[in-house]
C-alpha atoms as a PDB file:
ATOM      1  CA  UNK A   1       4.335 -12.640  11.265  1.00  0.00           C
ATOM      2  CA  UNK A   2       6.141 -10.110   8.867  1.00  0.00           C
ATOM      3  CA  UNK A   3       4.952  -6.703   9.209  1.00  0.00           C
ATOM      4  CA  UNK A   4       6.152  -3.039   7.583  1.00  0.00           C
ATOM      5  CA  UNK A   5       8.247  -0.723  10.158  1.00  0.00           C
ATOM      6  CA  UNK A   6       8.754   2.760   9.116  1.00  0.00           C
ATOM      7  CA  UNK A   7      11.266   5.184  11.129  1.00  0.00           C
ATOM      8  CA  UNK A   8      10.943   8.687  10.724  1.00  0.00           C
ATOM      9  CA  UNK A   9      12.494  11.555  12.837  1.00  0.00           C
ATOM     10  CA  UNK A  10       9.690  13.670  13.954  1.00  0.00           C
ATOM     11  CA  UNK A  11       9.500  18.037  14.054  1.00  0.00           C
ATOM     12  CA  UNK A  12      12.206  18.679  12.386  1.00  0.00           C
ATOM     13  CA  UNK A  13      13.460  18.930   7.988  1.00  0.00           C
ATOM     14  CA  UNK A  14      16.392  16.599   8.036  1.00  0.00           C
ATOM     15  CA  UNK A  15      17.357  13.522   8.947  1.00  0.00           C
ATOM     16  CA  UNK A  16      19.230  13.105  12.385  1.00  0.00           C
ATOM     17  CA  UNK A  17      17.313  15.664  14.432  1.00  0.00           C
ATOM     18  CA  UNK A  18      14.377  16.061  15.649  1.00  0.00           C
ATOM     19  CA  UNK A  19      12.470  13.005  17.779  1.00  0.00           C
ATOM     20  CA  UNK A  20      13.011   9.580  16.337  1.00  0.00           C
ATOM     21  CA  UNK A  21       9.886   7.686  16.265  1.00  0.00           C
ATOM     22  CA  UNK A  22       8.928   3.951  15.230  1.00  0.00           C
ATOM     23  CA  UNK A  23       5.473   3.291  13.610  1.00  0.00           C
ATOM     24  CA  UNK A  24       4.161  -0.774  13.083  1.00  0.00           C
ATOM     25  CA  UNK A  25       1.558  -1.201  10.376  1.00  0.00           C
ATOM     26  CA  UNK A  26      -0.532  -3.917  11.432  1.00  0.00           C
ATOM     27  CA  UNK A  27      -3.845  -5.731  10.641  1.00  0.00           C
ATOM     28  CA  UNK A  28      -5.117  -5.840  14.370  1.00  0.00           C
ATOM     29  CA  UNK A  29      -3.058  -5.321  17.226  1.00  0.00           C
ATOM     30  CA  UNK A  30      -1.713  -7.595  19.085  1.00  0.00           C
ATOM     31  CA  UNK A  31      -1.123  -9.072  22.389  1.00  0.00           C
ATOM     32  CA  UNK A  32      -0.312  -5.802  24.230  1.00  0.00           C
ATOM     33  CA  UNK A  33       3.072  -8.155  25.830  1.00  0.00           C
ATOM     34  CA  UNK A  34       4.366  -8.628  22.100  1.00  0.00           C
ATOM     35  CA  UNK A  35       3.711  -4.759  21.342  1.00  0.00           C
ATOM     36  CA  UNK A  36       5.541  -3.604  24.227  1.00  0.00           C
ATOM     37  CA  UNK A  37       8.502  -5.845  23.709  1.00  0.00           C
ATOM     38  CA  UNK A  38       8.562  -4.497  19.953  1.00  0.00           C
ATOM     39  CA  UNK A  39       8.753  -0.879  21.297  1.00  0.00           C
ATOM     40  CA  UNK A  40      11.292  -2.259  23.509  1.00  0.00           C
ATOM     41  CA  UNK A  41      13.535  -3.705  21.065  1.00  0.00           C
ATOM     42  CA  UNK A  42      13.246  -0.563  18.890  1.00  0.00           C
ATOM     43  CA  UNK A  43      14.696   1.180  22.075  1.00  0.00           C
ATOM     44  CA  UNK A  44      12.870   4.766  20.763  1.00  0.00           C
ATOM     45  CA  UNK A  45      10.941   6.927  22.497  1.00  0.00           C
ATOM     46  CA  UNK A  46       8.372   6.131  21.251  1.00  0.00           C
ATOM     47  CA  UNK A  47       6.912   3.617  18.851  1.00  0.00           C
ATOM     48  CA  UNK A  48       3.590   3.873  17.465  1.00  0.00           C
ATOM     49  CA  UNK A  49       1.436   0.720  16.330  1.00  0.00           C
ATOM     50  CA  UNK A  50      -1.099   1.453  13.810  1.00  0.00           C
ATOM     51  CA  UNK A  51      -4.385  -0.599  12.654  1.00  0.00           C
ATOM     52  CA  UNK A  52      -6.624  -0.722   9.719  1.00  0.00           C
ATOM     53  CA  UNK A  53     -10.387  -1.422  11.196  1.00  0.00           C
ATOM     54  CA  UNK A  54     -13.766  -0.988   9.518  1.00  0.00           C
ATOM     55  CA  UNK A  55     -12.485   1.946   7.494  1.00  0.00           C
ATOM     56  CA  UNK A  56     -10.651   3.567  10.188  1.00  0.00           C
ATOM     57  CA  UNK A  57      -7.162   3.784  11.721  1.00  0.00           C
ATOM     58  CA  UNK A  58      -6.794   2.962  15.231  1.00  0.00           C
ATOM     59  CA  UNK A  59      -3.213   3.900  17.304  1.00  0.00           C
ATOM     60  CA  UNK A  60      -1.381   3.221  20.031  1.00  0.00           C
ATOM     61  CA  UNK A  61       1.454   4.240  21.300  1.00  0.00           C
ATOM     62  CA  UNK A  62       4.559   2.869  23.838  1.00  0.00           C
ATOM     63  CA  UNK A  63       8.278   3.644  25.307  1.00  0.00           C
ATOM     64  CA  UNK A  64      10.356   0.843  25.963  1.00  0.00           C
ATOM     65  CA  UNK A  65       8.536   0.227  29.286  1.00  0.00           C
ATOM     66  CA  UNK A  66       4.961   1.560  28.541  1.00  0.00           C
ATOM     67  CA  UNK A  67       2.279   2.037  27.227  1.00  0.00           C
ATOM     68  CA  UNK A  68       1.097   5.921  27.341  1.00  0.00           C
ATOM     69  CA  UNK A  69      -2.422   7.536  26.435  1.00  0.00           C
ATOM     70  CA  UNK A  70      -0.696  10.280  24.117  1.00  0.00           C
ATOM     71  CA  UNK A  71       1.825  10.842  22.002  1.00  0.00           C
ATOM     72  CA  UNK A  72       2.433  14.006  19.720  1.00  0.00           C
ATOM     73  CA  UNK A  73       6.020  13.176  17.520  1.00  0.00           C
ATOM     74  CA  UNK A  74       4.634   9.391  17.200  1.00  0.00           C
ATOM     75  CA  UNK A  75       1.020  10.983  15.594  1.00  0.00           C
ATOM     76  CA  UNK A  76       2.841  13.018  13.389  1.00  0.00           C
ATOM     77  CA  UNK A  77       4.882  10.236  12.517  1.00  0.00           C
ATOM     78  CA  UNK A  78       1.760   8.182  11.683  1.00  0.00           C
ATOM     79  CA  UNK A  79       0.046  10.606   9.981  1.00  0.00           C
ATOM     80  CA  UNK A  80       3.030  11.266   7.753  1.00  0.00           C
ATOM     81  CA  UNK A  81       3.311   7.341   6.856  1.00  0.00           C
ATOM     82  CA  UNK A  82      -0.401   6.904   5.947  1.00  0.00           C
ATOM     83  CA  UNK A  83      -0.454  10.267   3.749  1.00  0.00           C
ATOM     84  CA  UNK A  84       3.154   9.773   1.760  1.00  0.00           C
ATOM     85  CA  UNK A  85       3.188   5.507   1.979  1.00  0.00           C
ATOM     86  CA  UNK A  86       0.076   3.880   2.773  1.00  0.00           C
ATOM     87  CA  UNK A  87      -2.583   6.007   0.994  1.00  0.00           C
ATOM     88  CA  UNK A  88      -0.703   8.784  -0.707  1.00  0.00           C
ATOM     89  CA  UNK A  89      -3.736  10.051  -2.430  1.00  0.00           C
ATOM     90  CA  UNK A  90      -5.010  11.652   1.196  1.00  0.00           C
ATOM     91  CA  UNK A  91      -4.539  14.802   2.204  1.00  0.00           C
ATOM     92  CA  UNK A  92      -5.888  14.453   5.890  1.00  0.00           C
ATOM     93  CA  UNK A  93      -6.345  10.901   8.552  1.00  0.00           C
ATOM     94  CA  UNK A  94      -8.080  10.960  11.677  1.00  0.00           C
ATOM     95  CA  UNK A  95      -6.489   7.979  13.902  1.00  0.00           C
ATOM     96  CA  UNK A  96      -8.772   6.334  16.971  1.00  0.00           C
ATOM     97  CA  UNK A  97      -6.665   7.027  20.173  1.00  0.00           C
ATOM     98  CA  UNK A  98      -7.075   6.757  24.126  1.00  0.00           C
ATOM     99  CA  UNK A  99      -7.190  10.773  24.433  1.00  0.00           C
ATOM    100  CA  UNK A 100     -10.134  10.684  21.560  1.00  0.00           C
ATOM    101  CA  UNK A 101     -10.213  10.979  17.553  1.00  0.00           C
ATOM    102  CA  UNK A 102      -6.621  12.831  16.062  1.00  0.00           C
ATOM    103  CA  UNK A 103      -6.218  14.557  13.194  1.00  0.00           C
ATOM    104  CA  UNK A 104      -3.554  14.644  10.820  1.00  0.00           C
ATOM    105  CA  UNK A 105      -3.594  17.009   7.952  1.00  0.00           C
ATOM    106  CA  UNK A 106      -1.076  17.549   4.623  1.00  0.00           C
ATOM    107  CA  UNK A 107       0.001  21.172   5.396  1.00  0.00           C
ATOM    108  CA  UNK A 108       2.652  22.212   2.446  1.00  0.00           C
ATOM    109  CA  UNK A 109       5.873  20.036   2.745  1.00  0.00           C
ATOM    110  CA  UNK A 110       4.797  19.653   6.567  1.00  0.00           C
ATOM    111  CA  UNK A 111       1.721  18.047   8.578  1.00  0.00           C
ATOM    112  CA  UNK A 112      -0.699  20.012  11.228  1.00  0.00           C
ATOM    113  CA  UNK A 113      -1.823  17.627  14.249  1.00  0.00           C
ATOM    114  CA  UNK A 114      -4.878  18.415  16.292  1.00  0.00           C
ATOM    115  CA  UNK A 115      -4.615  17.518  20.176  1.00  0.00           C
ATOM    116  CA  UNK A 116      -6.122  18.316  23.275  1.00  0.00           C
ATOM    117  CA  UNK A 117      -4.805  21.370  25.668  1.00  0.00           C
ATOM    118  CA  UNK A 118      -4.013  20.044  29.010  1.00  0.00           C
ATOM    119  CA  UNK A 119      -4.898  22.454  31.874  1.00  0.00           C
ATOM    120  CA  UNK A 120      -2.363  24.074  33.838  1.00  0.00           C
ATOM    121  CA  UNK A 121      -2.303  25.003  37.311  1.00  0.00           C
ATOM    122  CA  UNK A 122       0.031  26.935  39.519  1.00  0.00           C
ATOM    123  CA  UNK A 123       1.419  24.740  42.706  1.00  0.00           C
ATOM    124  CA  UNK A 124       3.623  25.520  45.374  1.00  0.00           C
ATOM    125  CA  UNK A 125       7.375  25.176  45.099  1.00  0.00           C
ATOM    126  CA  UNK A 126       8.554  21.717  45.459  1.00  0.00           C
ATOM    127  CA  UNK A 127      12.141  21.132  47.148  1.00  0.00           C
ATOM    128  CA  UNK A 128      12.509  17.823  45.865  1.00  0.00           C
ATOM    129  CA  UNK A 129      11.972  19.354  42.089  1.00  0.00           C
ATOM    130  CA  UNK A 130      14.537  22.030  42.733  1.00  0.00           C
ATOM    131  CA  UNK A 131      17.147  19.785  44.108  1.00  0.00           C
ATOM    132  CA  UNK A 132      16.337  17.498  41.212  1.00  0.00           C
ATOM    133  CA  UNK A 133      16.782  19.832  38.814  1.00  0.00           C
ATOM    134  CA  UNK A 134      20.250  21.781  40.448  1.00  0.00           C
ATOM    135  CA  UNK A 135      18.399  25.215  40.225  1.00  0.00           C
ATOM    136  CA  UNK A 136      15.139  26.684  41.734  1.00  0.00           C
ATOM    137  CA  UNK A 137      12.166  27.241  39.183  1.00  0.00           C
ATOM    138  CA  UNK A 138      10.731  30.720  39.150  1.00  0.00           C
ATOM    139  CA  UNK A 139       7.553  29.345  38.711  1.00  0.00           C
ATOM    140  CA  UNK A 140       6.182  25.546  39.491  1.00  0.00           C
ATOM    141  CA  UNK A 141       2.771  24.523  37.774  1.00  0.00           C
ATOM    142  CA  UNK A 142       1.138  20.763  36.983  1.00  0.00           C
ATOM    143  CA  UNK A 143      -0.501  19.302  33.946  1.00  0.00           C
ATOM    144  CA  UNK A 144      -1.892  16.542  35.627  1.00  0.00           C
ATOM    145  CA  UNK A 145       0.782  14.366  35.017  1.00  0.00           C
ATOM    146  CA  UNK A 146       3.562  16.437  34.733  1.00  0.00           C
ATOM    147  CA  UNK A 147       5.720  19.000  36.411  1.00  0.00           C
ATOM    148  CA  UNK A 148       6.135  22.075  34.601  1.00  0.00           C
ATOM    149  CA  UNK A 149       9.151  24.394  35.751  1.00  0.00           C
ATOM    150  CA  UNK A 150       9.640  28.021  34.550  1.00  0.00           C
ATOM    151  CA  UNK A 151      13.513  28.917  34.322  1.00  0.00           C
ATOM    152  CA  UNK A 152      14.947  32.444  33.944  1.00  0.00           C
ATOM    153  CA  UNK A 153      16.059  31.966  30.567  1.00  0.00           C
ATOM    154  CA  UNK A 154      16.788  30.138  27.523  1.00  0.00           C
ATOM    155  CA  UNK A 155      20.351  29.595  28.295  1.00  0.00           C
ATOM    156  CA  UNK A 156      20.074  28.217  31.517  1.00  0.00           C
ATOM    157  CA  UNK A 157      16.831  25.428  29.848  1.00  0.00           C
ATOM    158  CA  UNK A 158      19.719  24.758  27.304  1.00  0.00           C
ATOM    159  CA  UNK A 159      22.487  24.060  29.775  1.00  0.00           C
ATOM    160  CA  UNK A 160      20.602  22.422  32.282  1.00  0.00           C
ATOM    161  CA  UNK A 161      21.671  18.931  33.692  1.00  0.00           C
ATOM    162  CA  UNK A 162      19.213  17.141  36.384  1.00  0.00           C
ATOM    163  CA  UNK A 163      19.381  14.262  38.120  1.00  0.00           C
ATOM    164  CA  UNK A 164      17.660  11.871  36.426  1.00  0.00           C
ATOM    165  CA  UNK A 165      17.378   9.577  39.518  1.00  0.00           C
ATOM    166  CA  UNK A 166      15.820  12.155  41.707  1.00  0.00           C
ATOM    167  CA  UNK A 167      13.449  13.033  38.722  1.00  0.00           C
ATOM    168  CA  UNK A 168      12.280   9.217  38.652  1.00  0.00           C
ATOM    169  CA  UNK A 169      11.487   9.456  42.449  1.00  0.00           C
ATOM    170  CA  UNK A 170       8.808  12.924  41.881  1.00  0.00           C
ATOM    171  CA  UNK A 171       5.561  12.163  42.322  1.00  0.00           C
ATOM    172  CA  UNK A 172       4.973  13.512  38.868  1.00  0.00           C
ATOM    173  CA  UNK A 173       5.887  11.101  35.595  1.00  0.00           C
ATOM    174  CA  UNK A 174       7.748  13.479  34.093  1.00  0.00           C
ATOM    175  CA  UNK A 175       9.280  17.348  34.181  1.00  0.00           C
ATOM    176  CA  UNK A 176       9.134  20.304  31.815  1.00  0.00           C
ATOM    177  CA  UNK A 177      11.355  23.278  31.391  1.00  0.00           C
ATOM    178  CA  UNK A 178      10.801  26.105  29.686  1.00  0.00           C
ATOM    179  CA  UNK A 179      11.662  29.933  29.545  1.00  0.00           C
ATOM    180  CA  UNK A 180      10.947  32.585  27.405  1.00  0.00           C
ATOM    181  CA  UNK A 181      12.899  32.249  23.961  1.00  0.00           C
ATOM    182  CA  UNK A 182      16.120  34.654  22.997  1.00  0.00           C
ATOM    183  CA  UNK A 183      15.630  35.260  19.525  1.00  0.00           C
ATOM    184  CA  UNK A 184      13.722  33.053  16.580  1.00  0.00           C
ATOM    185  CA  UNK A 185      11.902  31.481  19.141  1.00  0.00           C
ATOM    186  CA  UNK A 186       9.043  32.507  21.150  1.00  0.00           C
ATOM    187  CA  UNK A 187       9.975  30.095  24.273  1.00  0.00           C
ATOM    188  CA  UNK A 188      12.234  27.013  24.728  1.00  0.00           C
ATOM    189  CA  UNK A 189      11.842  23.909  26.592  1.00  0.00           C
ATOM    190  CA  UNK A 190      13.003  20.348  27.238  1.00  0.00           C
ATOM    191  CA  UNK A 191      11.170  17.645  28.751  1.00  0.00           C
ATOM    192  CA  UNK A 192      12.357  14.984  31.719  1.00  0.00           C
ATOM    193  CA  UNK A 193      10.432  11.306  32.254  1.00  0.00           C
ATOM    194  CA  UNK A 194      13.436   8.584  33.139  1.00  0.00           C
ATOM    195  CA  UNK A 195      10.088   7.383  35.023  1.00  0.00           C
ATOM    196  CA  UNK A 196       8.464   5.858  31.721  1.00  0.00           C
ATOM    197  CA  UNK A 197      12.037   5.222  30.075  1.00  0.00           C
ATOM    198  CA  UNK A 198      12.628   8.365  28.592  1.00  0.00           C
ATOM    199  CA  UNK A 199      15.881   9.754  30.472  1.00  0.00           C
ATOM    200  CA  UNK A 200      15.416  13.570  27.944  1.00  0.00           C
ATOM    201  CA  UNK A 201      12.726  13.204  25.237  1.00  0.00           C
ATOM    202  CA  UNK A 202      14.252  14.841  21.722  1.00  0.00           C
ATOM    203  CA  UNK A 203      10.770  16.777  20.823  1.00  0.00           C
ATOM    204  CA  UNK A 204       7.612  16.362  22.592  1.00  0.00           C
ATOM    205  CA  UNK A 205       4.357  17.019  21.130  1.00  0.00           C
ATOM    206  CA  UNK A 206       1.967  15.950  24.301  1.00  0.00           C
ATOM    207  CA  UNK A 207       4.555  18.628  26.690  1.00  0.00           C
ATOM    208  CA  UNK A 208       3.262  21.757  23.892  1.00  0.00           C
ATOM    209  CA  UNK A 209      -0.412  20.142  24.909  1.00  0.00           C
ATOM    210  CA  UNK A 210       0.560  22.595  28.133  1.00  0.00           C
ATOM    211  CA  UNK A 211       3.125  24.510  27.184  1.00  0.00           C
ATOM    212  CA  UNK A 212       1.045  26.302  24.862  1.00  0.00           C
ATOM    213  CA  UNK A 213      -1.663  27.045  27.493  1.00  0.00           C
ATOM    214  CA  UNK A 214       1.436  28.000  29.942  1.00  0.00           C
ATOM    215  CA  UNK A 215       2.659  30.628  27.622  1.00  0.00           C
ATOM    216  CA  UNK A 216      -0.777  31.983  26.214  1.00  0.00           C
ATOM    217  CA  UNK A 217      -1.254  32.669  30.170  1.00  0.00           C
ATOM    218  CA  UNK A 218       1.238  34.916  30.409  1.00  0.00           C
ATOM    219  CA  UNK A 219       1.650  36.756  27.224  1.00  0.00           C
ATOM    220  CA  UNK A 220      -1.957  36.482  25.480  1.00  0.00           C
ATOM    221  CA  UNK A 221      -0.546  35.259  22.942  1.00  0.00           C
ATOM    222  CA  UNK A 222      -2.180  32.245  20.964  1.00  0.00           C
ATOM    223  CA  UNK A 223       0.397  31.397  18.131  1.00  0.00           C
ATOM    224  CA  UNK A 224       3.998  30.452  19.078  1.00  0.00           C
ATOM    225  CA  UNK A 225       6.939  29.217  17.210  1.00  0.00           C
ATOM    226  CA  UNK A 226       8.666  27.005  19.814  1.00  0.00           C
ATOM    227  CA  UNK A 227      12.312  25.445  19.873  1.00  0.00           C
ATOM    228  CA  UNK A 228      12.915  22.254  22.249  1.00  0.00           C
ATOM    229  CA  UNK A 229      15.850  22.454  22.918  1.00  0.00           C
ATOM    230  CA  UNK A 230      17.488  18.951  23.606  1.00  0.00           C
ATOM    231  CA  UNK A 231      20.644  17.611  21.450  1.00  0.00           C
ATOM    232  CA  UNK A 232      18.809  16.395  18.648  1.00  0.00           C
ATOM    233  CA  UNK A 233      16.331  19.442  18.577  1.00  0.00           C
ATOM    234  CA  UNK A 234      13.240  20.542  16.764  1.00  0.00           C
ATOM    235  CA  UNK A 235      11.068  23.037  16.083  1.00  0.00           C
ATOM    236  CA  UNK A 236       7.086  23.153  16.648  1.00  0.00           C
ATOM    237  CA  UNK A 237       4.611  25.832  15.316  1.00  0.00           C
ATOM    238  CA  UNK A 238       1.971  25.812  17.654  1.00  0.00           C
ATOM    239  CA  UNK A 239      -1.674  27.261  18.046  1.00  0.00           C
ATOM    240  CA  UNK A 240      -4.316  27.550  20.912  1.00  0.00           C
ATOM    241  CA  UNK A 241      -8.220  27.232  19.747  1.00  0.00           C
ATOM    242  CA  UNK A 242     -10.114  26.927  22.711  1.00  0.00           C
ATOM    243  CA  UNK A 243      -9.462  23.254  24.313  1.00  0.00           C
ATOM    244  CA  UNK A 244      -7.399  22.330  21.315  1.00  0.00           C
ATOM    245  CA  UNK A 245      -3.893  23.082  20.491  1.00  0.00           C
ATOM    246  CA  UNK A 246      -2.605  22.992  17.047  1.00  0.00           C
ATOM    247  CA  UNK A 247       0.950  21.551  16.247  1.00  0.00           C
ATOM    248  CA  UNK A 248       2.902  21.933  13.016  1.00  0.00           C
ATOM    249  CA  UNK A 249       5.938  20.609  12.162  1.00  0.00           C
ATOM    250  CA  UNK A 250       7.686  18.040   9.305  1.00  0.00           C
ATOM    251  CA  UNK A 251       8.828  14.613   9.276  1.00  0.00           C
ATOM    252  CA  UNK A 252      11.994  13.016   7.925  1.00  0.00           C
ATOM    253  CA  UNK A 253      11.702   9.037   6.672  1.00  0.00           C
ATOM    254  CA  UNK A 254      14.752   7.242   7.729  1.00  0.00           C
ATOM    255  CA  UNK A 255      13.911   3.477   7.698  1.00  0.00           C
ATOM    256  CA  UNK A 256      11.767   1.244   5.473  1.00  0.00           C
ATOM    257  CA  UNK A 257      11.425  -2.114   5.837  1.00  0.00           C
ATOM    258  CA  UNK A 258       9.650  -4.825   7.956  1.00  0.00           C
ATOM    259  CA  UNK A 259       9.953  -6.746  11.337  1.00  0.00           C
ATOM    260  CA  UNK A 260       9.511 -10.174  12.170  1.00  0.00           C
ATOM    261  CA  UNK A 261       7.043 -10.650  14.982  1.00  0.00           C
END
């Protein structure tokens, strides 16, 4: 079977930054062994697989070892392919996903995603995060799935190098830094999960689901313009309305072609 592949680089203007993501245009989806050895050989972060049915889009989405139940750069990736390749005539898609219907709206040369706000609660310190990351969090919260560590500043979320090991042994899938930003950017971050094959994800979408919440907490704030600040990098406009949070940012086509599956 010959399918279209499109490769864009997620949150960010240019080419080469940002969060690579892979997204599969299919007629159903497959068996869920074939998709995750696709997303496997495309060795990405993420790569999305995408469905026409009854009128409606369904997606999924998978690292090289997994399949996970959200994914923010591989939505806007999606949303960008069906509004500038498949069905250029749109100005908005709504795709069928495991956390509920997404949005994807045409917002000037960028797109505007709609996802869900995860809740955030405050935990006691955890020695086995600190020695994982090399320095002791100010503050320690959860997301459910994730550990969420408050630094004392950008510079020390920017130069930060954990072991990656000891962050696959938490009893957390993955960890979050952040700190308050030093200049264009309201606060920084970088996100952790060797755990579901992603040793430092580029830009994450599903980490602002929190983030956003985190940082409305303590500033009352509900608009931020955010900076993740791994190698690649990319920048996120972000919103909080109610349980929703609001993500902004552009997308970058690098590859067009198709796979054989």
């Amino acid at each position: 079977m010959r399918v279209p592949i499109f490769q864009l680089d997620a949150f960010t203007t240019r080419r080469f930054a940002g969060n690579p993501a892979a997204v599969v245009v299919l007629d159903h989806f497959s068996d869920d062994a074939l998709l995750q050895a696709v997303a496997a050989e495309n060795n990405l972060a993420e790569t999305a697989f995408l469905a026409f049915s009854e009128g409606r889009y369904r997606l999924r989405w998978f690292t090289p070892t997994v399949e996970v139940p959200l994914c923010g750069h591989a939505t806007l990736a999606a949303g960008a392919v069906v509004l500038e390749r498949l069905e250029p005539g749109r100005d908005s898609v709504t795709f069928d996903t495991a956390s509920g219907p997404l949005t994807v709206d045409r917002e000037g040369h960028a797109y505007r995603m709609d996802l869900p706000a995860r809740t955030v609660s405050t935990v006691a310190p955890s020695p086995s995060l600190s020695e994982a990351l090399g320095v002791t969090p100010l503050e320690t919260a959860i997301d459910g799935t994730n550990y969420l560590a408050l630094l004392s500043g950008a510079d020390e979320v920017r130069s930060l190098a954990p072991d990656l090991v000891a962050i696959a042994r938490l009893d957390r899938i993955g960890v979050v830094v952040t700190a308050a930003g030093d200049g264009t950017y309201d606060f920084v971050s970088r996100y952790f999960a060797p755990a579901k094959g992603i040793p430092e994800d580029p830009v994450t979408g599903g980490a602002h689901c929190a983030l956003v919440p985190f940082w409305k907490a303590r500033t009352g704030k509900d608009a931020f313009f955010a900076y993740q600040a791994s190698r690649r990098g990319g920048e996120l406009n972000c919103r909080l309305l109610g349980d929703r949070v609001q993500l902004q940012g552009a997308c970058a086509f690098y590859l067009e072609g198709h796979i054989e599956i």
